[in-house]
Protein backbone atom coordinates (compact mmCIF):
# COMPACT_ATOMS: atom_id res chain seq x y z
CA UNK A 1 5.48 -3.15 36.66
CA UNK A 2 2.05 -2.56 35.04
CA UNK A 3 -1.06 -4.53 35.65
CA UNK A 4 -3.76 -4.10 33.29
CA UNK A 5 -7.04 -6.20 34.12
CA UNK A 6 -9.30 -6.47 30.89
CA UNK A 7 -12.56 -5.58 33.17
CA UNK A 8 -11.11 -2.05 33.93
CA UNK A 9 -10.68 -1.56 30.02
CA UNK A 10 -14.03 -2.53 28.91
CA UNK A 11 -16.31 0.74 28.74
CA UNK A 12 -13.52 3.27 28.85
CA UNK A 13 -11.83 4.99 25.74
CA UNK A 14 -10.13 1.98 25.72
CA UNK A 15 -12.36 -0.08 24.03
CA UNK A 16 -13.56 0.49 20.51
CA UNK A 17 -15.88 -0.78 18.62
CA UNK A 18 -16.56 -1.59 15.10
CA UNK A 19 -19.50 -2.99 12.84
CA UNK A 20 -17.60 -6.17 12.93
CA UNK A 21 -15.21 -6.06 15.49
CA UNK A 22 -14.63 -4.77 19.05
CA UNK A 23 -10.88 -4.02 20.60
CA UNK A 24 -10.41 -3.74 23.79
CA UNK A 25 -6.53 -1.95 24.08
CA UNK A 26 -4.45 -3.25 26.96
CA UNK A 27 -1.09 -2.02 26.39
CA UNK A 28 -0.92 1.47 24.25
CA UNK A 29 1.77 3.32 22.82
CA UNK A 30 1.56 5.73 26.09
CA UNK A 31 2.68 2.55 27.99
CA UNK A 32 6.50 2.65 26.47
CA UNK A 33 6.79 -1.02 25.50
CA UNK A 34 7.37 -0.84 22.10
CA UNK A 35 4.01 -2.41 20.63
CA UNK A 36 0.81 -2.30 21.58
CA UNK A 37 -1.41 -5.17 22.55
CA UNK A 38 -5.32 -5.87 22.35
CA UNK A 39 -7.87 -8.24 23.30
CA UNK A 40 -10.53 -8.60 20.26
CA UNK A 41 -13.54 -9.77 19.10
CA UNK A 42 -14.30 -10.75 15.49
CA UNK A 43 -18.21 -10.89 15.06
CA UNK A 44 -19.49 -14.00 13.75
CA UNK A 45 -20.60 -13.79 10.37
CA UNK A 46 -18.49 -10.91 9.58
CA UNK A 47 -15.33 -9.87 6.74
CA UNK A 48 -13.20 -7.16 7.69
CA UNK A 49 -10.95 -5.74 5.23
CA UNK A 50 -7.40 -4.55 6.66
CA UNK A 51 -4.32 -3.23 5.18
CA UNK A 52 -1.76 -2.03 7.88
CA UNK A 53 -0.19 -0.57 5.79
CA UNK A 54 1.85 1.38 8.45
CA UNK A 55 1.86 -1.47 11.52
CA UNK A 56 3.32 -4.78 12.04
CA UNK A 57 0.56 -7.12 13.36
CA UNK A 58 0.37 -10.77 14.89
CA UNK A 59 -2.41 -12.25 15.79
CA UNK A 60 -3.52 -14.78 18.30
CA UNK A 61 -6.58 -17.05 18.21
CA UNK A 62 -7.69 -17.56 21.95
CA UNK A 63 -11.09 -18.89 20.69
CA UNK A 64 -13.28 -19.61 17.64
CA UNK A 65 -12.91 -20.17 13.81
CA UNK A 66 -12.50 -18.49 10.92
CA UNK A 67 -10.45 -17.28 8.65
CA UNK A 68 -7.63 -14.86 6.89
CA UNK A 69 -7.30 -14.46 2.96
CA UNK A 70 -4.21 -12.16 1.57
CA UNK A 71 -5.25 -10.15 -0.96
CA UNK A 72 -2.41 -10.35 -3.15
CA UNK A 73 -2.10 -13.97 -4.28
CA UNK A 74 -6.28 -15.28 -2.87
CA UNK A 75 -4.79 -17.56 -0.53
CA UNK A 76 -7.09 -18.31 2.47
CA UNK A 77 -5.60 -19.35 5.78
CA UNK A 78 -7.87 -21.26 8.19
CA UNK A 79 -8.05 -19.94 11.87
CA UNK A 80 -8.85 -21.77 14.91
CA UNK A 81 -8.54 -21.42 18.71
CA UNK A 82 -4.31 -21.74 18.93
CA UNK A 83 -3.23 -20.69 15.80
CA UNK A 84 -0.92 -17.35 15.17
CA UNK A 85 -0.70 -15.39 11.91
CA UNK A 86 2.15 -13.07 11.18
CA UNK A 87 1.01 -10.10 8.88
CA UNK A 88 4.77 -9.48 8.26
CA UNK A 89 4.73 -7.78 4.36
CA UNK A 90 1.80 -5.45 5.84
CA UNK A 91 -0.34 -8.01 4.07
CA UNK A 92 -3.65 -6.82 2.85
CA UNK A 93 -6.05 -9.21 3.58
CA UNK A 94 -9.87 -9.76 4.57
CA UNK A 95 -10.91 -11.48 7.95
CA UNK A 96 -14.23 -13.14 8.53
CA UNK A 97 -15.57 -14.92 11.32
CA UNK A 98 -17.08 -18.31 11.14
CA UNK A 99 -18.25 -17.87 14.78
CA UNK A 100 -17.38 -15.13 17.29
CA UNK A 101 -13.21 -15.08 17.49
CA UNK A 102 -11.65 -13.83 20.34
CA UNK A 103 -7.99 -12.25 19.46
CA UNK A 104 -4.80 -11.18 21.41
CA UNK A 105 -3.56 -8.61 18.90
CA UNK A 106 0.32 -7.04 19.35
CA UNK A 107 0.79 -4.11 16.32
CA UNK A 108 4.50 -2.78 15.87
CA UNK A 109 4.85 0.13 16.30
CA UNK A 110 2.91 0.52 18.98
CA UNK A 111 -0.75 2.02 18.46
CA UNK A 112 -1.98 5.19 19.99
CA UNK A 113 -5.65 4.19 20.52
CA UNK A 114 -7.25 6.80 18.51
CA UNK A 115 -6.47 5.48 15.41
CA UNK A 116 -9.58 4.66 13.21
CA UNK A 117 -9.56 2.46 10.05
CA UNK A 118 -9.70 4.26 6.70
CA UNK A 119 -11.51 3.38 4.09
CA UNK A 120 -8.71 1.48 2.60
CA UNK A 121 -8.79 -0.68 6.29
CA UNK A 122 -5.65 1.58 7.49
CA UNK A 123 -4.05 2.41 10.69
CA UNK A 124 -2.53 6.09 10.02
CA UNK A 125 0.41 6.83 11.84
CA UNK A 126 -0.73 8.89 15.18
CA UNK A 127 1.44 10.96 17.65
CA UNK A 128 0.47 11.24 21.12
CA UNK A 129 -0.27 14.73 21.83
């Protein structure tokens, strides 16, 4: 059994931080479950562009609005505290925040934690050392 408390991840390597985002990772690739889950906040105000191109990723409004637009065919997908979107063809796509969104994130396969977006709003494939 693992416990993970969010308060014990927040200021640790665990939680990283973008211009328009902050993750907070509970479960990591270390911790042998086969995906990896994080708590995250989408800034208000924001668009993120992401293209996991190399990750499953579902998603998990817990709180706020917004939305998701797929790049490939301009469709834009409202988001609202209790909705779940699926990127399941490694969907590129842009996120904004109408107000601050608070995520649960699960990415498959599991993330290391020291992955960094690219400039192409990538997740590289990373080995634990």
């Amino acid at each position: 059994m693992k416990i993970v408390k969010l308060e014990d991840i927040i200021g640790t390597e665990q939680e990283v931080k973008g211009d328009t985002w902050e993750s907070r990772r509970l479960l990591l690739k270390k911790d042998h479950m086969g995906f990896s889950m994080h708590d995250t906040i989408i800034k208000a105000g924001t668009e993120t562009h992401i293209w996991y191109q190399n990750h499953l990723e579902a998603v998990y409004c817990i709180e706020g609005e917004g939305e998701v637009e797929t790049v490939s065919d301009g469709k834009v997908y409202p988001i609202q505290t209790g909705t779940v979107y699926a990127l399941d063809q490694h969907d590129e796509h842009y996120l904004r925040g109408k107000t601050d969104m608070r995520m649960v994130c699960v990415f498959n396969p599991p993330i290391t934690g020291k992955e960094i977006h690219d400039e192409n709003g990538v997740y590289p494939l990373v080995e634990e050392e």
